[in-house]
Protein backbone atom coordinates (compact mmCIF):
# COMPACT_ATOMS: atom_id res chain seq x y z
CA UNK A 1 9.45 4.39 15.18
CA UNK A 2 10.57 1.14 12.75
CA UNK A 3 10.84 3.72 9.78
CA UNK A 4 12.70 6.08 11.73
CA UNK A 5 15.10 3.81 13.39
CA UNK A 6 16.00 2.01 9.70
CA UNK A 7 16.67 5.94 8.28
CA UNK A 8 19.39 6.60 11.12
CA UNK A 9 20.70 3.31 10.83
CA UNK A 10 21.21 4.37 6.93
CA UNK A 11 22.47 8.13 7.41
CA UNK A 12 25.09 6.25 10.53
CA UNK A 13 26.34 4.19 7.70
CA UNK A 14 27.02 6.87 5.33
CA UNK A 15 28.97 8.82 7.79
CA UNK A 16 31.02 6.67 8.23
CA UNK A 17 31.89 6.05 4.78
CA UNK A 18 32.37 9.05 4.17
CA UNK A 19 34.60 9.68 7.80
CA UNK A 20 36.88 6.65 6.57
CA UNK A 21 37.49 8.60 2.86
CA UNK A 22 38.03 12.22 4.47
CA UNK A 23 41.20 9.64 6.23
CA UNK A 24 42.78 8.28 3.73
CA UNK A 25 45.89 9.21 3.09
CA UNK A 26 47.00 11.25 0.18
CA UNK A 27 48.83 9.25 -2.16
CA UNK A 28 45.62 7.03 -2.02
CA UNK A 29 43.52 10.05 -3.19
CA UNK A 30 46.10 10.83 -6.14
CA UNK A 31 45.79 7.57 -7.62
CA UNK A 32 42.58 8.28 -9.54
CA UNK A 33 40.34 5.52 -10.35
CA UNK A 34 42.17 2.34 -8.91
CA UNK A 35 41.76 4.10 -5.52
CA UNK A 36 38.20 4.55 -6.22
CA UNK A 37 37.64 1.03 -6.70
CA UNK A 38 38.66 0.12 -2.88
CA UNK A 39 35.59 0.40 -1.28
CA UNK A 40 35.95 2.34 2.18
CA UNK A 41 33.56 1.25 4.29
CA UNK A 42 34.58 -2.32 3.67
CA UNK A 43 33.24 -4.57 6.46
CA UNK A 44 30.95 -1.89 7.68
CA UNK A 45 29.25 -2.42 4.39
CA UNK A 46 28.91 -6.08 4.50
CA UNK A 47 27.78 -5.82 8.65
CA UNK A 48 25.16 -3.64 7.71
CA UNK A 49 23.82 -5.36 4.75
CA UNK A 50 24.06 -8.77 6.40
CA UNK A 51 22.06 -7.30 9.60
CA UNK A 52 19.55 -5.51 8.12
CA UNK A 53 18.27 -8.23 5.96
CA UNK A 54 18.36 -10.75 8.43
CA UNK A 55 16.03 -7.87 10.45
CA UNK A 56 14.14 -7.24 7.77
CA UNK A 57 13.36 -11.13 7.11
CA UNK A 58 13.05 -11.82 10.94
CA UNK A 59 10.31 -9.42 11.14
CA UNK A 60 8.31 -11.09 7.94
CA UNK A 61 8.76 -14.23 9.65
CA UNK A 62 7.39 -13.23 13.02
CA UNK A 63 4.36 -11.13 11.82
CA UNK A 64 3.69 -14.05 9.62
CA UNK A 65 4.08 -16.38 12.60
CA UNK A 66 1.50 -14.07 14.71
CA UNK A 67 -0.95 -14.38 12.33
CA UNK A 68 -0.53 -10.67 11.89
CA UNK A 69 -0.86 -10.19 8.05
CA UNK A 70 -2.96 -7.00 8.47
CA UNK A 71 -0.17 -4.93 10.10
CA UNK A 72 0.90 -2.72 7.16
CA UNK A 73 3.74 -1.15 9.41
CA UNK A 74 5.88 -3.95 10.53
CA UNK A 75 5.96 -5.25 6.58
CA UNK A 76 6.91 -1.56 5.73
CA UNK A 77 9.24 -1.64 8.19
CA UNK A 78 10.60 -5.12 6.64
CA UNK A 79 10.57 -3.63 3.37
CA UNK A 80 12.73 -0.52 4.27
CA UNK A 81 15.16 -2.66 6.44
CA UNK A 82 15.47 -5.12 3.29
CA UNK A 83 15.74 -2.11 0.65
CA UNK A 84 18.87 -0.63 3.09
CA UNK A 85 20.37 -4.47 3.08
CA UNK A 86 19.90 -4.51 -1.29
CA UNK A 87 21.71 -0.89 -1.26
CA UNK A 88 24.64 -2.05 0.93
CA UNK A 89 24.82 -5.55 -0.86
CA UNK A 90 25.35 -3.84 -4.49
CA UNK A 91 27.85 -2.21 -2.76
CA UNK A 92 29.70 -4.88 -1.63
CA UNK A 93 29.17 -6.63 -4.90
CA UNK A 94 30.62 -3.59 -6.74
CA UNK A 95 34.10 -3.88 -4.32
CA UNK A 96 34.24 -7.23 -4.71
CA UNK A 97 33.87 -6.56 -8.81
CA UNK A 98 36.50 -4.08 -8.68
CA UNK A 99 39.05 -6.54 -6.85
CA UNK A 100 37.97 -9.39 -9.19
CA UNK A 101 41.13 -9.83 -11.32
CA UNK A 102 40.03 -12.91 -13.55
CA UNK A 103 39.32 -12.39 -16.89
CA UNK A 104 37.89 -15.82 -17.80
CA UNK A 105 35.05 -15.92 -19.85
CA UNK A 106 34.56 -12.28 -20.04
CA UNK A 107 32.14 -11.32 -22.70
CA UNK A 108 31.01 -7.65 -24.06
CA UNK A 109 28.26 -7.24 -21.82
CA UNK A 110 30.25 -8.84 -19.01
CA UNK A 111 33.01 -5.63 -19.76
CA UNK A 112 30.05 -2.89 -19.42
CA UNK A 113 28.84 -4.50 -16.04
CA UNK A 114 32.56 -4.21 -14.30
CA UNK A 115 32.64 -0.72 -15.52
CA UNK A 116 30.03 -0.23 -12.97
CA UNK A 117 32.96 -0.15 -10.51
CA UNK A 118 35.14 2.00 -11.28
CA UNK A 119 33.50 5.05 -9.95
CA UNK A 120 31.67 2.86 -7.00
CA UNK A 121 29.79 6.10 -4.86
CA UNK A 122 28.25 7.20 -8.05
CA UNK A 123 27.45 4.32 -8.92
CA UNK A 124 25.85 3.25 -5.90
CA UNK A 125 24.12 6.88 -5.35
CA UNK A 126 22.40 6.32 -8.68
CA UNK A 127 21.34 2.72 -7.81
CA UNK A 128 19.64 3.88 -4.45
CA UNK A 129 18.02 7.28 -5.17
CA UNK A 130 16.50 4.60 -7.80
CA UNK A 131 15.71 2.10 -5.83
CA UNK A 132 14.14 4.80 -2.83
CA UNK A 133 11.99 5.95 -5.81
CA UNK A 134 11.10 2.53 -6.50
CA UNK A 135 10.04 1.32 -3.32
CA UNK A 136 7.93 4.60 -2.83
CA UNK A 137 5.99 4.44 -5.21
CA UNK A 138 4.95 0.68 -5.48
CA UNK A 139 4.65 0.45 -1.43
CA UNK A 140 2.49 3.35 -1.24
CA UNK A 141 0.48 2.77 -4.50
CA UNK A 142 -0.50 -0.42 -3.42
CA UNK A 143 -2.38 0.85 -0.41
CA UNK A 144 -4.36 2.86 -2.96
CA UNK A 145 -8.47 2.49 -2.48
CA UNK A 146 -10.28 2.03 -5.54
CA UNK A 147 -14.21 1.26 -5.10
CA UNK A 148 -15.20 0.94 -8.35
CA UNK A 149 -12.84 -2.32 -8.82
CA UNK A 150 -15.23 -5.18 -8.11
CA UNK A 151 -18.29 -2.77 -7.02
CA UNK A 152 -20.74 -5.85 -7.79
CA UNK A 153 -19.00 -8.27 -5.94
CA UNK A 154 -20.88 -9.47 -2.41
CA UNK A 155 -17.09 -9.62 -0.93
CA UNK A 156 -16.19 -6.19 -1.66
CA UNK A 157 -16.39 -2.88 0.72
CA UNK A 158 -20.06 -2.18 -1.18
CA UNK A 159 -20.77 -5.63 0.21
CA UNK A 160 -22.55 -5.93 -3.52
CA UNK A 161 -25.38 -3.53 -2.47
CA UNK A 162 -25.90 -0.25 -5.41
CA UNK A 163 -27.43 2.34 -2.93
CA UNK A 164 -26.97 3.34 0.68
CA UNK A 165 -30.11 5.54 1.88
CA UNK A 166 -30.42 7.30 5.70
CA UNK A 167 -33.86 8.56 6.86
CA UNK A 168 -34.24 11.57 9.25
CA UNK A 169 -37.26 9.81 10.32
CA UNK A 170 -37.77 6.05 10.99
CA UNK A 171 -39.35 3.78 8.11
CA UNK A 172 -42.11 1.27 10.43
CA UNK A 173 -42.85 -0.28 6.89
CA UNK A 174 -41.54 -3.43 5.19
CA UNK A 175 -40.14 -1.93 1.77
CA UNK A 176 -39.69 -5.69 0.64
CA UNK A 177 -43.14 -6.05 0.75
CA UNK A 178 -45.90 -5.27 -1.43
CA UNK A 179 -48.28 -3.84 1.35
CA UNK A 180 -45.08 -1.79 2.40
CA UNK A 181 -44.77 -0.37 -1.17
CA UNK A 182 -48.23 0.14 -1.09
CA UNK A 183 -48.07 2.57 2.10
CA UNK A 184 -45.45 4.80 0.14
CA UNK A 185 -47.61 5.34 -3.43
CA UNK A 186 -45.25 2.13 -4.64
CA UNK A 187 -46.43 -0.21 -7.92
CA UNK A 188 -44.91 -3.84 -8.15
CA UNK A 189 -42.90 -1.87 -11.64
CA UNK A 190 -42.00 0.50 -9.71
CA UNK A 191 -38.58 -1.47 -7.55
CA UNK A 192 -38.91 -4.43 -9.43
CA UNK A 193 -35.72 -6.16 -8.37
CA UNK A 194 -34.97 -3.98 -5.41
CA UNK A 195 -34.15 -5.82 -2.29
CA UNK A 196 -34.06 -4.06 0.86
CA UNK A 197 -31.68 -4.57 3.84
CA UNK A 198 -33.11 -2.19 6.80
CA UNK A 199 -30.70 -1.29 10.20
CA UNK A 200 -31.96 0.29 13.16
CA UNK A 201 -30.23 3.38 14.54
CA UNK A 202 -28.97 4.10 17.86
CA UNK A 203 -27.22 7.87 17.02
CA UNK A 204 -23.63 8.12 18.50
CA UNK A 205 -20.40 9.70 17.36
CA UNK A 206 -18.85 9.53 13.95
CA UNK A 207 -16.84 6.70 14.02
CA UNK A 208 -15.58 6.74 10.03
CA UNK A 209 -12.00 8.39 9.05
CA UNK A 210 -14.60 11.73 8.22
CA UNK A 211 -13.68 12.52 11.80
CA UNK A 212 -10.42 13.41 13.25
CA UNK A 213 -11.57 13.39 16.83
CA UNK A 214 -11.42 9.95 18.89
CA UNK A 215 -15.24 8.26 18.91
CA UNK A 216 -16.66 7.32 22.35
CA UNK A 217 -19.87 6.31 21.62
CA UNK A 218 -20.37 4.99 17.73
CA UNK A 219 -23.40 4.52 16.42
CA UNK A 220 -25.42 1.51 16.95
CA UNK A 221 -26.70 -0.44 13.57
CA UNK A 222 -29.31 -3.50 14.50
CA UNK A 223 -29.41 -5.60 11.74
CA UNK A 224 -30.55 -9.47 11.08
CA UNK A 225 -27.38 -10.80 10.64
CA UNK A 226 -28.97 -13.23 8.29
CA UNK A 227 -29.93 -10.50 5.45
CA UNK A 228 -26.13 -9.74 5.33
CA UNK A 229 -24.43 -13.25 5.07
CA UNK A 230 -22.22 -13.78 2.55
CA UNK A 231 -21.46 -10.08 2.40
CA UNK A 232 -18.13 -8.21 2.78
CA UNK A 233 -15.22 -9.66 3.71
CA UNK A 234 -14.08 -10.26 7.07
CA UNK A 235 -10.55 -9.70 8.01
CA UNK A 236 -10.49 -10.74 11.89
CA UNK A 237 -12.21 -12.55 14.55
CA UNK A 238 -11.93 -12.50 18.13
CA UNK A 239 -9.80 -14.90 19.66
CA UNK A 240 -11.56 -18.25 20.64
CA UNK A 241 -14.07 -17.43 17.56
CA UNK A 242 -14.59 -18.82 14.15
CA UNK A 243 -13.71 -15.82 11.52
CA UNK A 244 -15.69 -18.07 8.76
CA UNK A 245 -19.32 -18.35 10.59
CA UNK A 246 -19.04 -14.15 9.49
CA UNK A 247 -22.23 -11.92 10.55
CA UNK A 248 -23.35 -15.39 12.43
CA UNK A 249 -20.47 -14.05 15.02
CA UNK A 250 -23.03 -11.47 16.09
CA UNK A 251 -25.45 -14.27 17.33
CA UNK A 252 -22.97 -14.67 20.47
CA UNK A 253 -23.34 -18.27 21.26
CA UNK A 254 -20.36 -19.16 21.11
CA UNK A 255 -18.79 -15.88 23.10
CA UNK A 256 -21.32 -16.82 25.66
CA UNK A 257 -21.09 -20.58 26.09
CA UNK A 258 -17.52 -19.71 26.76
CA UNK A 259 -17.71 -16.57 29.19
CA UNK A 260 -21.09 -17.21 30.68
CA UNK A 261 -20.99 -13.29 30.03
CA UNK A 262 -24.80 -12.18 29.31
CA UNK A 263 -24.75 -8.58 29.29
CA UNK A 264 -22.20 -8.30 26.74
CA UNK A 265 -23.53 -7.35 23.26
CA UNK A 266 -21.76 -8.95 20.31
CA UNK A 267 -20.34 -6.23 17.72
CA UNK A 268 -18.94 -6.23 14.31
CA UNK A 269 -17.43 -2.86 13.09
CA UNK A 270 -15.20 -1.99 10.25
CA UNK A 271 -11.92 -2.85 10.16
CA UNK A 272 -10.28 0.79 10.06
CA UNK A 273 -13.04 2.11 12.16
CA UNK A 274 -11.75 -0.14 14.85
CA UNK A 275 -8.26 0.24 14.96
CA UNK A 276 -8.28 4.57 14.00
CA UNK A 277 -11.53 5.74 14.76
CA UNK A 278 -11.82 4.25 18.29
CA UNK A 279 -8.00 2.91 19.00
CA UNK A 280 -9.31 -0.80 19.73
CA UNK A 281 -8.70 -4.08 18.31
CA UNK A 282 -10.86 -7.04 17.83
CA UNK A 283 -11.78 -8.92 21.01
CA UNK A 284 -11.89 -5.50 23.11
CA UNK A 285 -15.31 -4.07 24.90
CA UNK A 286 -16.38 -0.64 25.09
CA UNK A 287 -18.86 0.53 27.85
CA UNK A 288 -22.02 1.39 26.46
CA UNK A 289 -25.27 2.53 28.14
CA UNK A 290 -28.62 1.38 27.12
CA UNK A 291 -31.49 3.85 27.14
CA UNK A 292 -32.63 2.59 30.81
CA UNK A 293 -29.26 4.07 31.78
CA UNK A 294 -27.85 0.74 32.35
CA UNK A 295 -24.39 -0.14 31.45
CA UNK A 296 -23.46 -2.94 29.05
CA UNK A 297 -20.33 -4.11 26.87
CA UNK A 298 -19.80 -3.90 23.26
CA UNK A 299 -17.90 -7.24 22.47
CA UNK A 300 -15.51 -6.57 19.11
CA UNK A 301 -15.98 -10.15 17.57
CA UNK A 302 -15.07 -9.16 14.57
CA UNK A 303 -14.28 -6.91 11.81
CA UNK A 304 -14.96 -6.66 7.85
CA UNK A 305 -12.49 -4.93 5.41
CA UNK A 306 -12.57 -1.63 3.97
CA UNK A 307 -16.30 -0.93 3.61
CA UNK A 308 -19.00 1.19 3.43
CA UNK A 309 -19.70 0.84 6.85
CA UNK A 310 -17.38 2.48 8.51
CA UNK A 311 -18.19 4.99 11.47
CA UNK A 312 -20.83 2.09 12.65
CA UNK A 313 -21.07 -0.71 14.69
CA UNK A 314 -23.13 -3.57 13.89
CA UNK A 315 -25.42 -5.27 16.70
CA UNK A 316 -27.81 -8.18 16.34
CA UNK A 317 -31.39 -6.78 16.08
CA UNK A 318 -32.57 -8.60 18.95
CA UNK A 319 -29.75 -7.47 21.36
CA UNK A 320 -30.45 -3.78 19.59
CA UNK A 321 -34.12 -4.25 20.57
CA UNK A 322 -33.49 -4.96 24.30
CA UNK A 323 -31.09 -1.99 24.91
CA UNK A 324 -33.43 0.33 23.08
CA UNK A 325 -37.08 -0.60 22.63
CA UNK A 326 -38.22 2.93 21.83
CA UNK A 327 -35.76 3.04 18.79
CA UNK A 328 -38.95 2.16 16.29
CA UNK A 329 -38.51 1.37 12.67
CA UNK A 330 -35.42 1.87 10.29
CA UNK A 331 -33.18 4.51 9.57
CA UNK A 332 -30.64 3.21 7.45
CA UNK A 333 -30.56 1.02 4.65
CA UNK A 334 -28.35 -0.76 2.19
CA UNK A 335 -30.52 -1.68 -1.57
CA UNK A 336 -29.67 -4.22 -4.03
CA UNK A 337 -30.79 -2.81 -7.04
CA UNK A 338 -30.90 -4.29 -10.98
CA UNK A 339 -28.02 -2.88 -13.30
CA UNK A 340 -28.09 0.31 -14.71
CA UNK A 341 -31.38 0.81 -12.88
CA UNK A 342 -29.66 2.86 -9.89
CA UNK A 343 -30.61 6.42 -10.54
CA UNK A 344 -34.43 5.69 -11.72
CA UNK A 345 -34.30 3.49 -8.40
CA UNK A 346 -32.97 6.54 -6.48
CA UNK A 347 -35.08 8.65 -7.60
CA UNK A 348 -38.44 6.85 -7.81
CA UNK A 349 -37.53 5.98 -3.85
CA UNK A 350 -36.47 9.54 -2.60
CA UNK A 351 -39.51 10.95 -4.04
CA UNK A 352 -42.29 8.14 -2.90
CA UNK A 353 -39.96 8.85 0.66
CA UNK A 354 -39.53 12.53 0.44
CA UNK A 355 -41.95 12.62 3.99
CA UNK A 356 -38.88 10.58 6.02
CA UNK A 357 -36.47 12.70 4.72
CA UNK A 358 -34.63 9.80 2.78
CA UNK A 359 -31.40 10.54 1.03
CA UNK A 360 -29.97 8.05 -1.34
CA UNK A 361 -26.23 7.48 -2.28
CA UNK A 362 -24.58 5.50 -4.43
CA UNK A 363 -22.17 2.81 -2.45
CA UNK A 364 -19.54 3.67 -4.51
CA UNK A 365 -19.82 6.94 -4.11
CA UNK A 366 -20.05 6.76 -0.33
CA UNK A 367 -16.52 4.12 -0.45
CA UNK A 368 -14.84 7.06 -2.54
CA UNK A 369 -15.35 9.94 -0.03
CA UNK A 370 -13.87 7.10 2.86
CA UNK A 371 -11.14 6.30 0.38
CA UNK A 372 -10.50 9.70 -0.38
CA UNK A 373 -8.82 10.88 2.84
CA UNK A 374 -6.33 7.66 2.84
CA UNK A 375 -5.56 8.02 -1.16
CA UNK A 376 -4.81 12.31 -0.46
CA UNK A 377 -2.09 11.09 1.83
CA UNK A 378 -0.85 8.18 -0.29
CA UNK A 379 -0.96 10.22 -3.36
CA UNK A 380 1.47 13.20 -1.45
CA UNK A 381 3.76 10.53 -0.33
CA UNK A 382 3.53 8.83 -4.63
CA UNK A 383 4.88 12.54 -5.30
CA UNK A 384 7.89 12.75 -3.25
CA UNK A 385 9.07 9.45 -4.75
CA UNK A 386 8.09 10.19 -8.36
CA UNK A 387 10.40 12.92 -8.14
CA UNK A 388 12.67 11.09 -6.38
CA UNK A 389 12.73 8.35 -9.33
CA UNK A 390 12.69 11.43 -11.70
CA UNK A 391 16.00 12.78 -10.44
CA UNK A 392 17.38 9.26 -10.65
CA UNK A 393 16.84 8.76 -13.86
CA UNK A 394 18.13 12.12 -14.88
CA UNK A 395 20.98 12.01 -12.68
CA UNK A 396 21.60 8.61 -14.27
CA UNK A 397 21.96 10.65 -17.80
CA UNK A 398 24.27 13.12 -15.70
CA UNK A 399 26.58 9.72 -14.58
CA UNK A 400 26.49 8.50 -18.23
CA UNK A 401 27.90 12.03 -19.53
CA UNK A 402 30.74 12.21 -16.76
CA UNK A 403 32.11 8.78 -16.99
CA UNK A 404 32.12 8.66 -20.76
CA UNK A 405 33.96 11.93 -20.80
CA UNK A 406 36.59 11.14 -18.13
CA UNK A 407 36.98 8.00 -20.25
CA UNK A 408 37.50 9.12 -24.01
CA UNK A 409 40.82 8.43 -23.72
CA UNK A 410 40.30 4.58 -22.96
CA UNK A 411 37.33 4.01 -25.19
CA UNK A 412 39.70 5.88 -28.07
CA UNK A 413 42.52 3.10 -27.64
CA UNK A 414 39.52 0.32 -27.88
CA UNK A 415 38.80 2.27 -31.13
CA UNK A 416 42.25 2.84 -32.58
CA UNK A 417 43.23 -1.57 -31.75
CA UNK A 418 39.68 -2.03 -34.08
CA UNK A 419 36.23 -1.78 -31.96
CA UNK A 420 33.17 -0.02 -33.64
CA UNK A 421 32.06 3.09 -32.39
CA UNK A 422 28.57 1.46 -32.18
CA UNK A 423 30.40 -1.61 -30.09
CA UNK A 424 31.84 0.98 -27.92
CA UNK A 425 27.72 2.73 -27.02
CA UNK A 426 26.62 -0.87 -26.17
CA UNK A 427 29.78 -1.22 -23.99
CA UNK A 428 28.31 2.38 -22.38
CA UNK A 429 24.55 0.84 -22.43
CA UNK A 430 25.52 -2.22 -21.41
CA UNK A 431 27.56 -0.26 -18.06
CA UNK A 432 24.70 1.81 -16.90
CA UNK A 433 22.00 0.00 -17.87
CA UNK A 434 22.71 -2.66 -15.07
CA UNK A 435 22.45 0.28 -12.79
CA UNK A 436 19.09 0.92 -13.82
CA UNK A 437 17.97 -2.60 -13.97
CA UNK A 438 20.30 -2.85 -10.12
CA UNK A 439 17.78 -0.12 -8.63
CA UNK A 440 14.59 -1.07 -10.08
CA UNK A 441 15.14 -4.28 -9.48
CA UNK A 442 16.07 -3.74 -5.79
CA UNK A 443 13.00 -1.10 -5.05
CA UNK A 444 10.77 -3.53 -6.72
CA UNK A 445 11.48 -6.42 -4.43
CA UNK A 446 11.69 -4.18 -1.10
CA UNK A 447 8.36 -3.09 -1.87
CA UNK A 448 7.20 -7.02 -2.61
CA UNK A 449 7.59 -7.03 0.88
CA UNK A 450 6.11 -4.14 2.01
CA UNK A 451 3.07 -4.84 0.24
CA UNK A 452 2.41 -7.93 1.97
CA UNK A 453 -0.67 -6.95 3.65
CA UNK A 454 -2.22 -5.71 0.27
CA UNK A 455 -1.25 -9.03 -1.52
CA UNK A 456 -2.41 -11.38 1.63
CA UNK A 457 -5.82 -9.75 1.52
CA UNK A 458 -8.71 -11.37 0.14
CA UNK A 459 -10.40 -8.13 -0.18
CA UNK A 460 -7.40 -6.02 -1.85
CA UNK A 461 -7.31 -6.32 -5.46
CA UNK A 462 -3.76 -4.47 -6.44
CA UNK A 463 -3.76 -1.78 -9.36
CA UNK A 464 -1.38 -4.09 -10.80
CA UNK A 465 -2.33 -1.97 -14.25
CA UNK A 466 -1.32 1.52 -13.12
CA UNK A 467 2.09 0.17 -11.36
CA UNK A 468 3.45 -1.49 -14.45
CA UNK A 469 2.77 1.41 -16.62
CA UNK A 470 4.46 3.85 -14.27
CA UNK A 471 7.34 1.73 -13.96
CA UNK A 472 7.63 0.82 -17.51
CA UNK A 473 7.62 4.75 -18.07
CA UNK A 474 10.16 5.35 -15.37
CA UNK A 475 12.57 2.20 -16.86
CA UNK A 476 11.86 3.53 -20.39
CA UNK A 477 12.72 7.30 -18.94
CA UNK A 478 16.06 6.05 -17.79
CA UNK A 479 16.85 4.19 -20.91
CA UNK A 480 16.42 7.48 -23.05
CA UNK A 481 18.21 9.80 -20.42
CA UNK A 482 20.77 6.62 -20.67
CA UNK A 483 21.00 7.10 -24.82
CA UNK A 484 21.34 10.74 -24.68
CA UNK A 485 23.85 10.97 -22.38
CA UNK A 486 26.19 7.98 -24.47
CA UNK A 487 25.43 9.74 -28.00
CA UNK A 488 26.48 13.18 -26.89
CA UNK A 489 29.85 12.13 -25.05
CA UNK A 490 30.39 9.67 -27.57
CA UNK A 491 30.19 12.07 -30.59
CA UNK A 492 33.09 13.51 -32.14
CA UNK A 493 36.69 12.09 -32.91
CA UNK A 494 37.66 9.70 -29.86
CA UNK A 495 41.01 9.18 -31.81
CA UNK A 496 41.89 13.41 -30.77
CA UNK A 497 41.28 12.14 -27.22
CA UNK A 498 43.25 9.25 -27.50
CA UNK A 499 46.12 11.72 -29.01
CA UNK A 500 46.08 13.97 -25.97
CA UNK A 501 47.04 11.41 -23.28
């Protein structure tokens, strides 16, 4: 609603600009190019601006305030409302550059910059459909998923483990220990390095963003939360509860010493899980029933960043064990395996486990086909404002051409009283190439703020890589669109132009 509210408060503006111009009077509209430089909307301009970056900074401040660094829409929000306030400052800066009537320490470059004003709309329509392109692209490819970046790492979505396996039939042995091995046809070579972290499995609904429907019932991991401490990273805790004692949270001592509450079950689920798959937060319950047909509460203490366990929830293994006694053995399991060892592991393991019906996957692998649905969207959304910075750039060639021609006549008297015809294409450069610098400049810090959440997480690593190289190739884009443009309305003889006036 944020997004949509900030686009209407833009498209109000712009009528109105353009409601003012259809009224002014004639003789104003004859005057050419000193009319053009009194800016319309005038205070409207300078309300809006002023407003929506004081909205746009307001809203930073209070989500930061909230503790509520994870809410990607109110800093997107923030960013738009600060991108609108950039758009309607430059142009209040170009009308107040247009009225400027000193001349003091004007230098060359100083010259190109005020030309900037004296066509103002084009020059402002050039400096947002860049700066819209901008923001776009670096707001939206920030939230890009990536699970190869930091794969080994125990705080990443892998949580550091190489395989992910899921048996159709439960596993009663200890694969950590020899006599477990043993049972399956195993030698000591044979998973030498292989550690083993086993869940039990209560079967529910698909909780993961594989599934567009609304889960009810997730399934049910039981897990000692000692074998996973120190993996993933945790991005929120119930209220009342430490977020740093991390799978600990699931021992519920604390929840209980507070509520008295025994017969609800601690829970830790991932993050998007949470919030999509089953429209809670952190510190809500779901009703679940045991298999006695008893009812008991999942407690959401907490919740762990983009991971590969999404679509479960995560239950101490003695909780799981009173719910649902007749659940025997494992059915899921995450493997820390030796590097480069991961296929002969996989194989070796699905083929000693063939009987369970074991399938193996590679973590990353698994994080990918999550990742996949959130980067499709991203990546359609990239699209729109690649093009969008695409006709910016060219439509910054198509301003070049038209303001150099109107002005031949000018930049011929600046050659006939003795300035170089290469002074006179830096004079050009030096005009538009502010607008350029204007709209990246102004996209770039919009989307600063929109990226917040990315750049506040401890387990988002941005592709800073990939976003300077596509805005390097959009700024260098625009520079040679820029050059074009000045060499073919500056060739010829200005002097014949000057002649005609």
């Amino acid at each position: 609603m944020g997004f949509f509210a900030d686009t209407a408060v833009a498209i109000f503006t712009i009528w109105l600009t353009l409601r003012r111009q259809a009224r002014r009077p004639a003789r104003e509209l004859l005057s050419g190019d000193e009319s053009d430089q009194k800016m319309t909307s005038g205070w409207i301009v300078e309300w809006v601006a002023g407003l929506s970056g004081a909205a746009g900074l307001a809203l930073v401040a209070y989500a930061i305030s909230r503790h509520q660094t994870a809410d990607a829409e109110a800093f997107f929000e923030a960013g738009s409302l600060l991108l609108i306030a950039g758009i309607t400052a430059s142009a209040a800066w170009l009308g107040a550059l247009a009225r400027s009537v000193s001349a003091q320490r004007l230098s060359f470059v100083g010259l190109g910059v005020r030309g900037c004003a004296r066509r103002r709309k084009r020059s402002v329509s050039t400096i947002a459909l860049l700066a819209c392109g901008c923001f776009v692209i670096v707001s939206i490819g920030a939230f890009r998923l990536d699970a190869n970046q930091d794969a080994v790492k125990h705080s990443s979505g892998t949580g550091g483990f190489a395989l992910i396996g899921q048996a159709a039939l439960p596993v009663v042995q200890d694969l950590n220990a020899e006599s477990g091995r043993e049972f399956f046809g195993l030698s000591s070579n044979d998973l030498t390095g292989v550690s083993v972290t086993p869940f039990r499995v209560r079967d529910g609904d698909e909780a993961s963003c594989l599934n567009l429907n609304r889960a009810q019932k997730p399934r049910l991991l039981g897990v000692k939360p000692g074998q996973l401490a120190g993996r993933f990273t945790f991005t929120d805790a119930a209220k009342g509860l430490d977020l740093h004692r991390g799978w600990d949270l699931l021992k519920g001592s604390q929840r209980e010493a507070k509520t008295g509450d025994l017969d609800e079950v601690p829970a830790i689920g991932d993050a998007n899980s949470i919030q999509w798959a089953l429209g809670k937060s952190v510190g809500d319950a779901l009703d679940y029933t045991d298999e006695q047909g008893r009812t008991f509460k999942l407690h959401l203490v907490g919740a762990v960043a983009n991971s590969i366990l999404q679509g479960n929830l995560i239950i101490d293994e003695d909780e799981f064990l009173k719910r649902f006694p007749s659940e025997s053995g494992y059915r899921f399991f995450l493997m820390d395996v030796p590097g480069g060892t991961t296929k002969e592991i996989s194989a070796t393991l699905s083929r000693a486990l063939q009987d369970k019906g074991l399938e193996l996957t590679p973590t990353v692998e698994r994080l990918n086909a999550f990742n996949a649905v959130q980067n499709t969207y991203l990546g359609t959304f990239q699209i729109l404002g690649g093009l969008g910075l695409l006709l910016g750039s060219a439509g910054l060639g198509v301003v070049v051409l038209r303001n150099v021609l109107e002005r031949r006549g000018e930049l011929g008297l600046m050659l006939a009283v003795g300035f170089r015809k290469r002074a006179l294409q830096w004079l050009v450069l030096a005009e538009h190439g502010a607008l350029l610098g204007l709209g990246l400049g102004l996209g770039l810090a919009a989307a600063a703020v929109a990226v917040l959440p990315a750049l506040l997480s401890p387990a988002r690593q941005l592709p800073y890589e990939s976003l300077a190289i596509t805005l390097s190739a959009v700024l260098l884009n625009g520079v040679v669109w820029t050059l074009v443009a000045t060499r073919i309305a500056l060739r010829g003889n200005l002097l014949a132009a000057l002649r005609n006036e």
